[in-house]
N, C-alpha and C. Protein backbone atom coordinates (compact mmCIF):
# COMPACT_ATOMS: atom_id res chain seq x y z
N UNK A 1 -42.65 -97.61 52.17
CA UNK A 1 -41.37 -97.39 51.53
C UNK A 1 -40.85 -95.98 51.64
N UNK A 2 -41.84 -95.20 51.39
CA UNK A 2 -41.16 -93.90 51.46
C UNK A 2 -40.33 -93.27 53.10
N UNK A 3 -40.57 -93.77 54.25
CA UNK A 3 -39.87 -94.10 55.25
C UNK A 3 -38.63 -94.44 55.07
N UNK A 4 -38.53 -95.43 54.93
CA UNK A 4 -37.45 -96.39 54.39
C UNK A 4 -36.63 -94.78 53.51
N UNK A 5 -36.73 -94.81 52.60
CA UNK A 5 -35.88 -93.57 51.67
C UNK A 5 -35.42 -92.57 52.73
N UNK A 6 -36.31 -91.80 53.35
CA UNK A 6 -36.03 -90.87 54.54
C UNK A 6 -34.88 -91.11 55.12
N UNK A 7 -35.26 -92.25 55.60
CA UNK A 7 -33.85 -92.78 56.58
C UNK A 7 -32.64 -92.89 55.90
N UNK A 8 -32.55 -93.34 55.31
CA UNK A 8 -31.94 -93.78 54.50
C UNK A 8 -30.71 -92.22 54.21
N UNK A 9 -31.59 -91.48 53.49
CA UNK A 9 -30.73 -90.11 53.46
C UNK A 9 -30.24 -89.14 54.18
N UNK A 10 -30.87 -89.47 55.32
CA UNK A 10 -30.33 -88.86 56.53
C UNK A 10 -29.21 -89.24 57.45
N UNK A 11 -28.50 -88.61 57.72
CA UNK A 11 -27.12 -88.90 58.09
C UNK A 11 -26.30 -88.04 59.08
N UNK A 12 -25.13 -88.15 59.73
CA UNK A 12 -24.45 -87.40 60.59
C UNK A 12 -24.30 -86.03 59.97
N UNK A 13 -23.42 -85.17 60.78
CA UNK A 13 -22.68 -83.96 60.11
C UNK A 13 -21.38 -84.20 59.54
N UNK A 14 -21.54 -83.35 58.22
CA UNK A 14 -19.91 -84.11 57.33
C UNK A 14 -19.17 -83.29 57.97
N UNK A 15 -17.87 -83.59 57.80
CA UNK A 15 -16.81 -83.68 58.50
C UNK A 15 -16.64 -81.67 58.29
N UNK A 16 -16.82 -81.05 57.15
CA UNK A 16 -16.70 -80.13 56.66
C UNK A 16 -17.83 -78.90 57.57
N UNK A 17 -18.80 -79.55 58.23
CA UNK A 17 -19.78 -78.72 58.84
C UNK A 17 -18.75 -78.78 60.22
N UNK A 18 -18.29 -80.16 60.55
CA UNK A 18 -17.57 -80.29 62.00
C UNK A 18 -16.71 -79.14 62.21
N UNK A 19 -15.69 -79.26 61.08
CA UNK A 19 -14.59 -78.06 60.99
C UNK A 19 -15.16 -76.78 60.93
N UNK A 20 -15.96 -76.47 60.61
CA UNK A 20 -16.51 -74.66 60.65
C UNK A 20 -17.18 -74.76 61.69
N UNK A 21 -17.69 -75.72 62.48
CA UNK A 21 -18.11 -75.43 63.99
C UNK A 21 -16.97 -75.08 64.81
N UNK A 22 -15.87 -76.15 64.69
CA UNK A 22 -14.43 -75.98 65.29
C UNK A 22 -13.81 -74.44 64.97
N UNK A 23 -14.13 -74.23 63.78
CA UNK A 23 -13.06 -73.07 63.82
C UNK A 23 -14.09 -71.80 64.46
N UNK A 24 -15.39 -71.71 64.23
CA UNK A 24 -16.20 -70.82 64.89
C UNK A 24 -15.95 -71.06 66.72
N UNK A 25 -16.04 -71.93 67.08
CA UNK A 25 -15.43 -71.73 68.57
C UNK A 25 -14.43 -71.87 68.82
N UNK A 26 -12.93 -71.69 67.96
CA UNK A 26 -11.99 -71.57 68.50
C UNK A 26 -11.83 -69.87 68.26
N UNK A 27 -12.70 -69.07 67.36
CA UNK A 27 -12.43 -67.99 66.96
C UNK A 27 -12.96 -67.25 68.17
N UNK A 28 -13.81 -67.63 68.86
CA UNK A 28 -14.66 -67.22 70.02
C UNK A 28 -13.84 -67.61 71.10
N UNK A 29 -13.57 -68.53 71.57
CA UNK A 29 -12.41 -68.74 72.35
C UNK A 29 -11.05 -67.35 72.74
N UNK A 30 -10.61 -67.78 71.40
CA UNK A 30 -9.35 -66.53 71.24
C UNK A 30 -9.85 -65.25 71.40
N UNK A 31 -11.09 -64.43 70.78
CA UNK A 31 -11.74 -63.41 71.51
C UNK A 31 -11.68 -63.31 73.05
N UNK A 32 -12.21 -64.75 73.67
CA UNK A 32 -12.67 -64.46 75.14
C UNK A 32 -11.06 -64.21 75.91
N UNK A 33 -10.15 -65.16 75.22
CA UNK A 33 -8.67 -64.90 76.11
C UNK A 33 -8.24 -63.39 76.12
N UNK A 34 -8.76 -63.16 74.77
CA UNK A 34 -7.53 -61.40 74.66
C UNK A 34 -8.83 -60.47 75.99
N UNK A 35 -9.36 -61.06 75.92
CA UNK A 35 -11.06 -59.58 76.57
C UNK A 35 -10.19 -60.33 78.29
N UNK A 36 -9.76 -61.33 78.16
CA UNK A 36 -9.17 -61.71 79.67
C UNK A 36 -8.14 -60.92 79.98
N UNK A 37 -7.19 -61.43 79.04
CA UNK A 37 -5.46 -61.21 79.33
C UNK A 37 -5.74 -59.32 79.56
N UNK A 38 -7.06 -58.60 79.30
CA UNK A 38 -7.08 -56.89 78.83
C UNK A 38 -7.83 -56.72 80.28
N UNK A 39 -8.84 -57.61 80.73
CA UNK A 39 -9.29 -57.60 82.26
C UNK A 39 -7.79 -57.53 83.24
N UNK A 40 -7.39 -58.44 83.13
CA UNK A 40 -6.41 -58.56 83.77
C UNK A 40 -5.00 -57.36 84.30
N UNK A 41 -4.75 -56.84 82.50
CA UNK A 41 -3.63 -55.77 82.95
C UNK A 41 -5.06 -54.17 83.48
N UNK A 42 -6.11 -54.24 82.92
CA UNK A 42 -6.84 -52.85 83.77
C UNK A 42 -6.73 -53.10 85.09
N UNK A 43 -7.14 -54.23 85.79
CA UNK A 43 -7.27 -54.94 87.01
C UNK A 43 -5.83 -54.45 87.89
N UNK A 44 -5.12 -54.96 87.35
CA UNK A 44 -3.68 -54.48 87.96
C UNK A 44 -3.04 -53.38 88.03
N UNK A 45 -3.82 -52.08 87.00
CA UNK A 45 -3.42 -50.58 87.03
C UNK A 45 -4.52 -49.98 87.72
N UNK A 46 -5.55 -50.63 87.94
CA UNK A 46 -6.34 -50.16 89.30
C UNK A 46 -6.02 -50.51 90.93
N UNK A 47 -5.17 -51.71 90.63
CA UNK A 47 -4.82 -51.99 91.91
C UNK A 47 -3.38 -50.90 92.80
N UNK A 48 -2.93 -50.48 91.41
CA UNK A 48 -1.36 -50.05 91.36
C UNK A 48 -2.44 -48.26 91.96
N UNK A 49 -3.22 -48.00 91.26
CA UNK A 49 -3.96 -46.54 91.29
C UNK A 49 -4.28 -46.68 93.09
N UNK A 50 -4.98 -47.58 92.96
CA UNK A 50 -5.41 -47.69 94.84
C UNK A 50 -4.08 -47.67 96.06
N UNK A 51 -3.36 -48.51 95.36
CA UNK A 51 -2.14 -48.28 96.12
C UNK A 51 -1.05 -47.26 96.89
N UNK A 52 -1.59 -46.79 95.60
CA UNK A 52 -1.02 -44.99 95.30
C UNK A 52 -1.70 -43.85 95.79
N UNK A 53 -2.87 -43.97 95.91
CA UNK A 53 -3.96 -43.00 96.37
C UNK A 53 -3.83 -43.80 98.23
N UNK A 54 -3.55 -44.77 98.91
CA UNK A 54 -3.49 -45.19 99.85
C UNK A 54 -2.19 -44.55 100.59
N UNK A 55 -1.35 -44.57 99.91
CA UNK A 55 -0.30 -44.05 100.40
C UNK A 55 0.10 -43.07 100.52
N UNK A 56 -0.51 -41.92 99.71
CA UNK A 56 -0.65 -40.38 99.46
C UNK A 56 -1.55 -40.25 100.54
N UNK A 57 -2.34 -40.93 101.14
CA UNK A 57 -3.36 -40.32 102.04
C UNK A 57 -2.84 -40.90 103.51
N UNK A 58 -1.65 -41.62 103.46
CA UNK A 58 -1.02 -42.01 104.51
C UNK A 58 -0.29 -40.85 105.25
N UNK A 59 0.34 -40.52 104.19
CA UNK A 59 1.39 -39.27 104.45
C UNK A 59 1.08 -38.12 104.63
N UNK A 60 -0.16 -37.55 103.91
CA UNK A 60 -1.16 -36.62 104.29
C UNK A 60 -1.19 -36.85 106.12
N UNK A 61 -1.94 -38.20 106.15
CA UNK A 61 -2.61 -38.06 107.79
C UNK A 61 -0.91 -37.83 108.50
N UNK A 62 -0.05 -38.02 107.82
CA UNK A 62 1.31 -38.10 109.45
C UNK A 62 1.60 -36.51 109.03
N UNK A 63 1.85 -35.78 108.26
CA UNK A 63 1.77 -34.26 108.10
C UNK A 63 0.54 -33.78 108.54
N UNK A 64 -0.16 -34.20 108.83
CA UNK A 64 -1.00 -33.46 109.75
C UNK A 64 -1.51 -33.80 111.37
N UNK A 65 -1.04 -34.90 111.64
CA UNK A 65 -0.79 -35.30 112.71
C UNK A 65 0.90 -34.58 113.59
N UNK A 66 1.67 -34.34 113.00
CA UNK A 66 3.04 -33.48 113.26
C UNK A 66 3.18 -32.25 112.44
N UNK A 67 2.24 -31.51 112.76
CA UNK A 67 1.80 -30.28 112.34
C UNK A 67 2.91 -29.35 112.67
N UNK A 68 3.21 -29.39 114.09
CA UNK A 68 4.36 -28.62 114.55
C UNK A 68 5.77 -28.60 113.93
N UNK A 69 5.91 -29.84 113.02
CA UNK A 69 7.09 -30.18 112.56
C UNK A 69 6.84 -30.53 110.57
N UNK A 70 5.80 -29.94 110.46
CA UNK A 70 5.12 -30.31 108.97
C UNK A 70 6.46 -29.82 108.12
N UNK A 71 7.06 -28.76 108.59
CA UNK A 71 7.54 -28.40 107.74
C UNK A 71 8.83 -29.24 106.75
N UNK A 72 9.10 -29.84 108.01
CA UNK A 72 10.58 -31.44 108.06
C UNK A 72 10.12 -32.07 107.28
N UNK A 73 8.76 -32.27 106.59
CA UNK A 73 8.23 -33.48 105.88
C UNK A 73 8.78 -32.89 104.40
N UNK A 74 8.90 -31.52 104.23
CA UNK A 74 9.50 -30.71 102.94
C UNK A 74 10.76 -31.76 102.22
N UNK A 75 12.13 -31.39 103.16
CA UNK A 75 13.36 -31.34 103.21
C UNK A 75 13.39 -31.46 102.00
N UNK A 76 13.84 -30.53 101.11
CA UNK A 76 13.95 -29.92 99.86
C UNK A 76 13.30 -30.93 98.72
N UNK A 77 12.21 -30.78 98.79
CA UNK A 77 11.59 -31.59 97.45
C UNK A 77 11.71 -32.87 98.07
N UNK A 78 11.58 -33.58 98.80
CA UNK A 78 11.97 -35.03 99.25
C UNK A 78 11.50 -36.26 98.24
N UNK A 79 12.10 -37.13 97.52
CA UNK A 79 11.82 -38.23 96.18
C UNK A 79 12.06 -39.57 97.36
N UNK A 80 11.48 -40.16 97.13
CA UNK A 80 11.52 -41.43 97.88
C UNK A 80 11.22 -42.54 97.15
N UNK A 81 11.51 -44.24 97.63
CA UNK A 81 11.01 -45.17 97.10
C UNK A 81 11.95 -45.59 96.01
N UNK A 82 11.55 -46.43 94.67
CA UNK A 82 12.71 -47.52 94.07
C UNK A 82 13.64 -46.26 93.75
N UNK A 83 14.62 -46.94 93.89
CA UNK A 83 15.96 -45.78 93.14
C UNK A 83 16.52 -45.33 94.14
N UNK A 84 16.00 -45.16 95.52
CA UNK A 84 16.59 -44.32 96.46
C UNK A 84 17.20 -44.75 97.56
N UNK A 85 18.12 -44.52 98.19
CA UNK A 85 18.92 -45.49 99.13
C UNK A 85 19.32 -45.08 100.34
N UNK A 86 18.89 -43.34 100.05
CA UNK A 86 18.96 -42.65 100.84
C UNK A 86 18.19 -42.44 102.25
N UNK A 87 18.85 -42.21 103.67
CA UNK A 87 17.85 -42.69 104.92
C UNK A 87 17.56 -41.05 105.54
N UNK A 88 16.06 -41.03 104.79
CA UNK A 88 15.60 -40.01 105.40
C UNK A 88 16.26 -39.35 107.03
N UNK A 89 16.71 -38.12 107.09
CA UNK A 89 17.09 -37.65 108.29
C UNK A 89 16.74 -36.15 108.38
N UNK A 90 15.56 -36.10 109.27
CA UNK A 90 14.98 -34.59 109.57
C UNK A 90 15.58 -34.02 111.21
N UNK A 91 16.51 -34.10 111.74
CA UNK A 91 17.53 -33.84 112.45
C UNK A 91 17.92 -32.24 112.21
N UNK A 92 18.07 -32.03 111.06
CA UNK A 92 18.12 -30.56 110.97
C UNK A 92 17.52 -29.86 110.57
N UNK A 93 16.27 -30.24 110.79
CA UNK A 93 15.52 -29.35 109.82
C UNK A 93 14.94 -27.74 111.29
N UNK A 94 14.60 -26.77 110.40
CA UNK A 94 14.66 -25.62 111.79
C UNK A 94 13.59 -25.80 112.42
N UNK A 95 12.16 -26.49 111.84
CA UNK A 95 10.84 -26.39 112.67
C UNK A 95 10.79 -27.52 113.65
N UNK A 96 10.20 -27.51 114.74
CA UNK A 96 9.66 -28.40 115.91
C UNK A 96 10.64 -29.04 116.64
N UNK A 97 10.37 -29.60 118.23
CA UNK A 97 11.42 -29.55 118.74
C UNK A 97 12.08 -31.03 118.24
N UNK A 98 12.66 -31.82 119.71
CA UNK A 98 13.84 -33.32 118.78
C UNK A 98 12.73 -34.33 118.62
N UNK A 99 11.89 -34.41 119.67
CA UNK A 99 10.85 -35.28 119.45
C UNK A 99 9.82 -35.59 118.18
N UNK A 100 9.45 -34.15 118.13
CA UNK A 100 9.16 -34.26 116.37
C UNK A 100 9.76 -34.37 115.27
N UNK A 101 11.08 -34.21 115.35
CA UNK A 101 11.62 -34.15 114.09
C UNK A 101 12.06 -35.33 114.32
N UNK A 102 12.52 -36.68 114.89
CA UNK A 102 11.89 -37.50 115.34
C UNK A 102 11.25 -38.41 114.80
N UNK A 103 10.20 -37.91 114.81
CA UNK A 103 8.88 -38.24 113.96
C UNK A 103 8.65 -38.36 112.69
N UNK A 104 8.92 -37.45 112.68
CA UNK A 104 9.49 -37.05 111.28
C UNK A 104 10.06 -38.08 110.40
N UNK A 105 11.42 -37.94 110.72
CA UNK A 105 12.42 -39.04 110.60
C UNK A 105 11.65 -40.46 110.26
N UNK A 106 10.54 -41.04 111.66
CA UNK A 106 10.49 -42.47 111.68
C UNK A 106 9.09 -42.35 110.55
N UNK A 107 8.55 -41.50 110.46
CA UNK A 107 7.76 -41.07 109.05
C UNK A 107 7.74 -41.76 107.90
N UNK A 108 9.19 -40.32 107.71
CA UNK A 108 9.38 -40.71 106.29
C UNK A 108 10.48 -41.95 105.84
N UNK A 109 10.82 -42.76 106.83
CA UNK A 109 11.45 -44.30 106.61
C UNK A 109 10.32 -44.95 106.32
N UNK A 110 9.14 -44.79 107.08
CA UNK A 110 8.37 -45.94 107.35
C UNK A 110 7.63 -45.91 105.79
N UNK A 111 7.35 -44.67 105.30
CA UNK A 111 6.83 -44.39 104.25
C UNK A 111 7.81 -45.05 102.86
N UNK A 112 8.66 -44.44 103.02
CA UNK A 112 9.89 -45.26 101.76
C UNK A 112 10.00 -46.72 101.82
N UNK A 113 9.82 -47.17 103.16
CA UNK A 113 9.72 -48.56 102.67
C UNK A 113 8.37 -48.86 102.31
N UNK A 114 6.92 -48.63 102.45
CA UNK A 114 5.65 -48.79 101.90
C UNK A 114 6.06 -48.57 100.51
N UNK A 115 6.46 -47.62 100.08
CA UNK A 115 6.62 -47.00 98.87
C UNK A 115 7.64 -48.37 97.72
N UNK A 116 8.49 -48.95 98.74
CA UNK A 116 9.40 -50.12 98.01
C UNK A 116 8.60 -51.52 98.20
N UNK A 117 7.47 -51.65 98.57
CA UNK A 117 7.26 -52.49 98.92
C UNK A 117 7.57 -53.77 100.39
N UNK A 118 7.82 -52.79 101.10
CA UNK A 118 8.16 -53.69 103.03
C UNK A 118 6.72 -54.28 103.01
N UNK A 119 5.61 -53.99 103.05
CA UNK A 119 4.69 -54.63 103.43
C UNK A 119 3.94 -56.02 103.39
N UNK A 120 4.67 -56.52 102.40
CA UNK A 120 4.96 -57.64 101.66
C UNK A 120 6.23 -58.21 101.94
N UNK A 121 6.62 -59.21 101.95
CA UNK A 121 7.66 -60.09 101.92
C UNK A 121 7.89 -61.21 101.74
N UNK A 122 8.38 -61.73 100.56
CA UNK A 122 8.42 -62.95 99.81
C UNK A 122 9.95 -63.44 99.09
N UNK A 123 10.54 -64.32 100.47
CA UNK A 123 11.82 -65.02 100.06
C UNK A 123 12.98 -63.91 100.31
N UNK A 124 13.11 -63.12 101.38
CA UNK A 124 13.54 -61.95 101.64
C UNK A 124 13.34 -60.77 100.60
N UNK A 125 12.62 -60.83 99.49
CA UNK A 125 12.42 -59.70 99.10
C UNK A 125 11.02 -59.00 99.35
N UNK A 126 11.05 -57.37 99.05
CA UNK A 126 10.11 -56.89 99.24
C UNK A 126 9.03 -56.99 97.76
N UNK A 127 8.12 -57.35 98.09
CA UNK A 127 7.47 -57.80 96.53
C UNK A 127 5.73 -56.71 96.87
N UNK A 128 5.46 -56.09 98.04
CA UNK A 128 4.55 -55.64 98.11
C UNK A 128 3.99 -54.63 97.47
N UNK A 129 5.23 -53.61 96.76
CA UNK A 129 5.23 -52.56 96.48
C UNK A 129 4.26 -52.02 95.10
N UNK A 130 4.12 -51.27 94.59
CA UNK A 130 3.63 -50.89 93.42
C UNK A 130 4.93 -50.67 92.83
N UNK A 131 4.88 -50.96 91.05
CA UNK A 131 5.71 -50.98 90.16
C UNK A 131 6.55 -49.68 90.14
N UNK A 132 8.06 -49.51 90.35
CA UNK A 132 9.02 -48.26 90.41
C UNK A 132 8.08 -47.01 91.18
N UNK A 133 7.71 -47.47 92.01
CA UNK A 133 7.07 -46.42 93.50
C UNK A 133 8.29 -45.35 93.27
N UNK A 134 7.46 -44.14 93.36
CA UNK A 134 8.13 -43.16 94.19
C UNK A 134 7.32 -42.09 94.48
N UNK A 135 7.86 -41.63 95.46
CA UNK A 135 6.59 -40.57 96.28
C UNK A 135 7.32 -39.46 96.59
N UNK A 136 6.99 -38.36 96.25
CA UNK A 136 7.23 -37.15 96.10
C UNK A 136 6.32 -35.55 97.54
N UNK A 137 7.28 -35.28 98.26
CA UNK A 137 6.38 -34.64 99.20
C UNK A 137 7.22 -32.47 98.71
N UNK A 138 6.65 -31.83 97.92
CA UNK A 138 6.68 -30.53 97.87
C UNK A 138 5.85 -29.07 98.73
N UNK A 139 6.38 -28.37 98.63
CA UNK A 139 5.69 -27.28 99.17
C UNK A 139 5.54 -25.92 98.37
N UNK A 140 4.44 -25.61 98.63
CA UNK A 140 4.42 -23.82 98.14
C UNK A 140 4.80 -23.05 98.96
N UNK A 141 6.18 -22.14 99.00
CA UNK A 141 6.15 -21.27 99.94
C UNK A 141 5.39 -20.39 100.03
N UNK A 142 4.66 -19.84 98.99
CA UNK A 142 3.41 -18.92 98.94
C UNK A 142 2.75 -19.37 99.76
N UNK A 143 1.89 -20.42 99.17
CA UNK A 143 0.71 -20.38 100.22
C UNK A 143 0.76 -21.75 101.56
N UNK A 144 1.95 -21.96 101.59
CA UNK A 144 2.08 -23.09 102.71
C UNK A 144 1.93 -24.47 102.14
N UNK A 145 1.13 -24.71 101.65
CA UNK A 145 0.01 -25.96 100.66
C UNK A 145 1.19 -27.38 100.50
N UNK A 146 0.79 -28.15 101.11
CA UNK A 146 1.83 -29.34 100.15
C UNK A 146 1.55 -30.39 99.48
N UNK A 147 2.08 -30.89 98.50
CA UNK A 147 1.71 -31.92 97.66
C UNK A 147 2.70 -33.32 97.81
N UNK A 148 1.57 -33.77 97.90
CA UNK A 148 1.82 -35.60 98.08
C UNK A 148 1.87 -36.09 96.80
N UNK A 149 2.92 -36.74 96.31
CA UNK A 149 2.28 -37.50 95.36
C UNK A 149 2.87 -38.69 95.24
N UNK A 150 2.35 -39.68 94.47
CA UNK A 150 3.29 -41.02 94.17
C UNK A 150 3.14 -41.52 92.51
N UNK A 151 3.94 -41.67 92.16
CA UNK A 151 4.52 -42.15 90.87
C UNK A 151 4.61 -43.41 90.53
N UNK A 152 4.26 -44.01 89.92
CA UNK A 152 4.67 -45.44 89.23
C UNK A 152 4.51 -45.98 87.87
N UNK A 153 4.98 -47.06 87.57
CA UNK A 153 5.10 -47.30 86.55
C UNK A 153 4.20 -48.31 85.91
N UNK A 154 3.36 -47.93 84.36
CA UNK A 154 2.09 -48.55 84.35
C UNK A 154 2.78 -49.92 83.46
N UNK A 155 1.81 -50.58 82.94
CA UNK A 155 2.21 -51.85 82.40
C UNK A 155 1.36 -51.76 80.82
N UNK A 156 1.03 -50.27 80.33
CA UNK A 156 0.42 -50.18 79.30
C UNK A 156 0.66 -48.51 79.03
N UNK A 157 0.60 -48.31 77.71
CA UNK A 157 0.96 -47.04 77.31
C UNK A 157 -0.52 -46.26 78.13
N UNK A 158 -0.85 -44.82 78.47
CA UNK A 158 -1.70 -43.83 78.23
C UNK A 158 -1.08 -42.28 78.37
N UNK A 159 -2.03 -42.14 79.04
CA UNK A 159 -1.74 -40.22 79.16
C UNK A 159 -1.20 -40.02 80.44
N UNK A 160 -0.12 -39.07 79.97
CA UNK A 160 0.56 -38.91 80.91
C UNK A 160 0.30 -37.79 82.76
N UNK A 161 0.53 -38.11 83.55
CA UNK A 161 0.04 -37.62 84.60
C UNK A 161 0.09 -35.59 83.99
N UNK A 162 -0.86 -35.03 84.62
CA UNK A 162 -0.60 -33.67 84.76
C UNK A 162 0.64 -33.11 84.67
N UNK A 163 0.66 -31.75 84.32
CA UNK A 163 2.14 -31.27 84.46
C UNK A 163 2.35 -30.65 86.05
N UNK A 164 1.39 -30.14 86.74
CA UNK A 164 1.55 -30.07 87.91
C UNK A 164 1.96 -31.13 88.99
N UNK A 165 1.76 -32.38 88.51
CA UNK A 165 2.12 -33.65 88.90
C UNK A 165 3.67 -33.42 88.57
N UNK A 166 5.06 -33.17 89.36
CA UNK A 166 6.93 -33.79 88.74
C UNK A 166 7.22 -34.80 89.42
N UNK A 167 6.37 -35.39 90.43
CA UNK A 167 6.83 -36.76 90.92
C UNK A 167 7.05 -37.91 89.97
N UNK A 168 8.42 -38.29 89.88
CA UNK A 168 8.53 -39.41 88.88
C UNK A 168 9.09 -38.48 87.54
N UNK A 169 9.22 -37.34 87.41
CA UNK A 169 8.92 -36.70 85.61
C UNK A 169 10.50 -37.04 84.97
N UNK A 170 11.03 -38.02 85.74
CA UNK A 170 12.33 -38.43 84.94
C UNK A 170 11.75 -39.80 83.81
N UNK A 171 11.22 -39.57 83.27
CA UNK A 171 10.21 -40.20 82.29
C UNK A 171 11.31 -41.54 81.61
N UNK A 172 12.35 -41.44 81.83
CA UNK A 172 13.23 -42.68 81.13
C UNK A 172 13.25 -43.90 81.78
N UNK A 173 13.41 -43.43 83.35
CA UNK A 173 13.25 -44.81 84.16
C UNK A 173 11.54 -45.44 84.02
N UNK A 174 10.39 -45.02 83.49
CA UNK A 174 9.21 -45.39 83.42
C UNK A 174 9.09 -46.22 82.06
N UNK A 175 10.31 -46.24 81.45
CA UNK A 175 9.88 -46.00 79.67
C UNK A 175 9.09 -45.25 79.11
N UNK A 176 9.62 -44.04 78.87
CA UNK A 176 8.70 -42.90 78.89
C UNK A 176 7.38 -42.49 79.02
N UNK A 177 6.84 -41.70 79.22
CA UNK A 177 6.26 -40.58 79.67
C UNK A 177 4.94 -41.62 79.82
N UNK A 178 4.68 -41.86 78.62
CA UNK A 178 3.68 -42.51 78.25
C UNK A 178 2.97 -43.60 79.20
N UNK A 179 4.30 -44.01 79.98
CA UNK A 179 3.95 -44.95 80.58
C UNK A 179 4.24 -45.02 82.59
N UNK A 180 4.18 -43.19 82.52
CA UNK A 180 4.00 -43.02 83.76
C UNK A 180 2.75 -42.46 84.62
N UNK A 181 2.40 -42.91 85.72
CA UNK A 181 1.38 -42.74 86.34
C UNK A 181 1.62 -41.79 87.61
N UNK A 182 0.64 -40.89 87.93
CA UNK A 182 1.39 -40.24 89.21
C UNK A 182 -0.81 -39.84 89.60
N UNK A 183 -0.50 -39.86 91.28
CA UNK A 183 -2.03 -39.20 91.99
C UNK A 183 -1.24 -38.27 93.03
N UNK A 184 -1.95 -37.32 92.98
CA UNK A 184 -1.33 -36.37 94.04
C UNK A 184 -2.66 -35.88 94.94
N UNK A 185 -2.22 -35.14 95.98
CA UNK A 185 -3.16 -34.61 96.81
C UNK A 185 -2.45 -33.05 97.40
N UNK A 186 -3.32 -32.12 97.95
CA UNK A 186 -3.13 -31.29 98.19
C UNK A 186 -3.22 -31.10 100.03
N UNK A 187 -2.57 -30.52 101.45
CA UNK A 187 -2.32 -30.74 102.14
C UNK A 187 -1.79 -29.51 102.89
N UNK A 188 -3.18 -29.31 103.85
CA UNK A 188 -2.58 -27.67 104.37
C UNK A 188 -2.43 -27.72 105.98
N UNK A 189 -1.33 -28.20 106.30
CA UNK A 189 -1.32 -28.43 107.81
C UNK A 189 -2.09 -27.05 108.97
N UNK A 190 -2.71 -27.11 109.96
CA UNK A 190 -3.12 -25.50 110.77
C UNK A 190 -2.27 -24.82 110.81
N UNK A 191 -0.91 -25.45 111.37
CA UNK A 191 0.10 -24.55 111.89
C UNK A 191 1.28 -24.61 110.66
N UNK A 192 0.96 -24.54 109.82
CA UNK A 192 2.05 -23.94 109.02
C UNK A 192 2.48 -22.74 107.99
C-alpha cells in the first residue's frame, strides 16, 4: 500500500512552476537579443574603421607612387566624398609635368568615388561606401609631411576623433561630434 500512496501524490509540474520556467527563459532570451543587436552595431563600426584605414592607405600608396607631382594631391586642403560634387582637377597645380598631374587628377576621382561608395553597386546606386565618407588630404609646409585622413559617421555615440584629426570637424552633418569617427595617417613623399 504504501506504493500505491507514493503514486498517487506524485504528479506533473503546476502550471505556476511552468510560468516561472517561461518567464526565466524568456528573460534569458531578451538578454541574448540585446548582447546580439550590440554584436552587431560593434561589428559594423569595425567594418566602417577597416574601410577607412583601407582607403587612407590607398591614397598614401598613389602619393607616393607620383612623388614628382605629390604636391597636386594638396590642392588646398582637398575634402572629398558625401557632400561633394566637385571634380577633382590638378591641371594647375605648379609641381610635375601634364602627365602627372594627370594622375593626379585620375587619383583623386578614383578615390572620391571609393570614398562615396562606387565600389559597390546596387539598383544604380552606390551602396559600397562607408557611412557620410569623407577624406581629407593636408600638408605641413614646414616639414613637407601629409595627412590622409577619412571621416565618417558612426551609428553610436563615443569619443570624438583627435583634434589633430579636422577631416569631417563640421560635426553637424555627423550629428555631432560625438558621433564622428576619423583615422589618419602620416605621409612623407622622397621628393617633396
Amino acid at each position: 500500500m504504501p506504493l500505491r500512496m507514493q503514486r498517487g501524490r506524485q504528479g506533473g509540474a503546476t502550471l505556476i512552476e511552468v510560468l516561472v520556467a517561461l518567464f526565466i527563459l524568456m528573460v534569458g532570451l531578451l538578454g541574448l537579443v540585446g548582447v546580439m543587436i550590440q554584436s552587431q552595431r560593434t561589428q559594423l563600426e569595425s567594418y566602417q574603421r577597416v574601410q577607412a584605414l583601407l582607403l587612407v592607405q590607398d591614397m598614401a600608396s598613389r602619393i607616393n607612387a607620383n612623388q614628382a607631382a605629390a604636391l597636386c594631391y594638396e590642392q588646398a586642403a582637398v575634402t572629398l566624398g558625401t557632400g561633394y560634387t566637385a571634380t577633382p582637377d590638378a591641371s594647375g597645380c605648379g609641381s610635375g609635368d601634364v602627365a602627372q598631374k594627370t594622375r593626379v587628377t585620375k587619383d583623386l576621382v578614383a578615390w572620391n568615388d571609393l570614398l562615396k561608395g562606387s565600389a559597390e553597386v546596387s539598383g544604380g546606386n552606390k551602396v559600397g561606401g562607408i557611412l557620410g565618407a569623407r577624406g581629407c588630404i593636408t600638408r605641413d609646409a614646414a616639414s613637407g609631411v601629409f595627412q590622409v585622413s577619412v571621416a565618417w559617421q558612426a551609428t553610436d555615440p563615443g569619443g570624438a576623433p583627435p583634434a589633430g584629426i579636422t577631416c569631417g570637424n563640421d560635426a553637424a552633418n555627423y550629428g555631432g561630434e560625438a558621433f564622428r569617427r576619423a583615422v589618419s595617417i602620416t605621409v612623407l613623399p622622397a621628393n617633396s
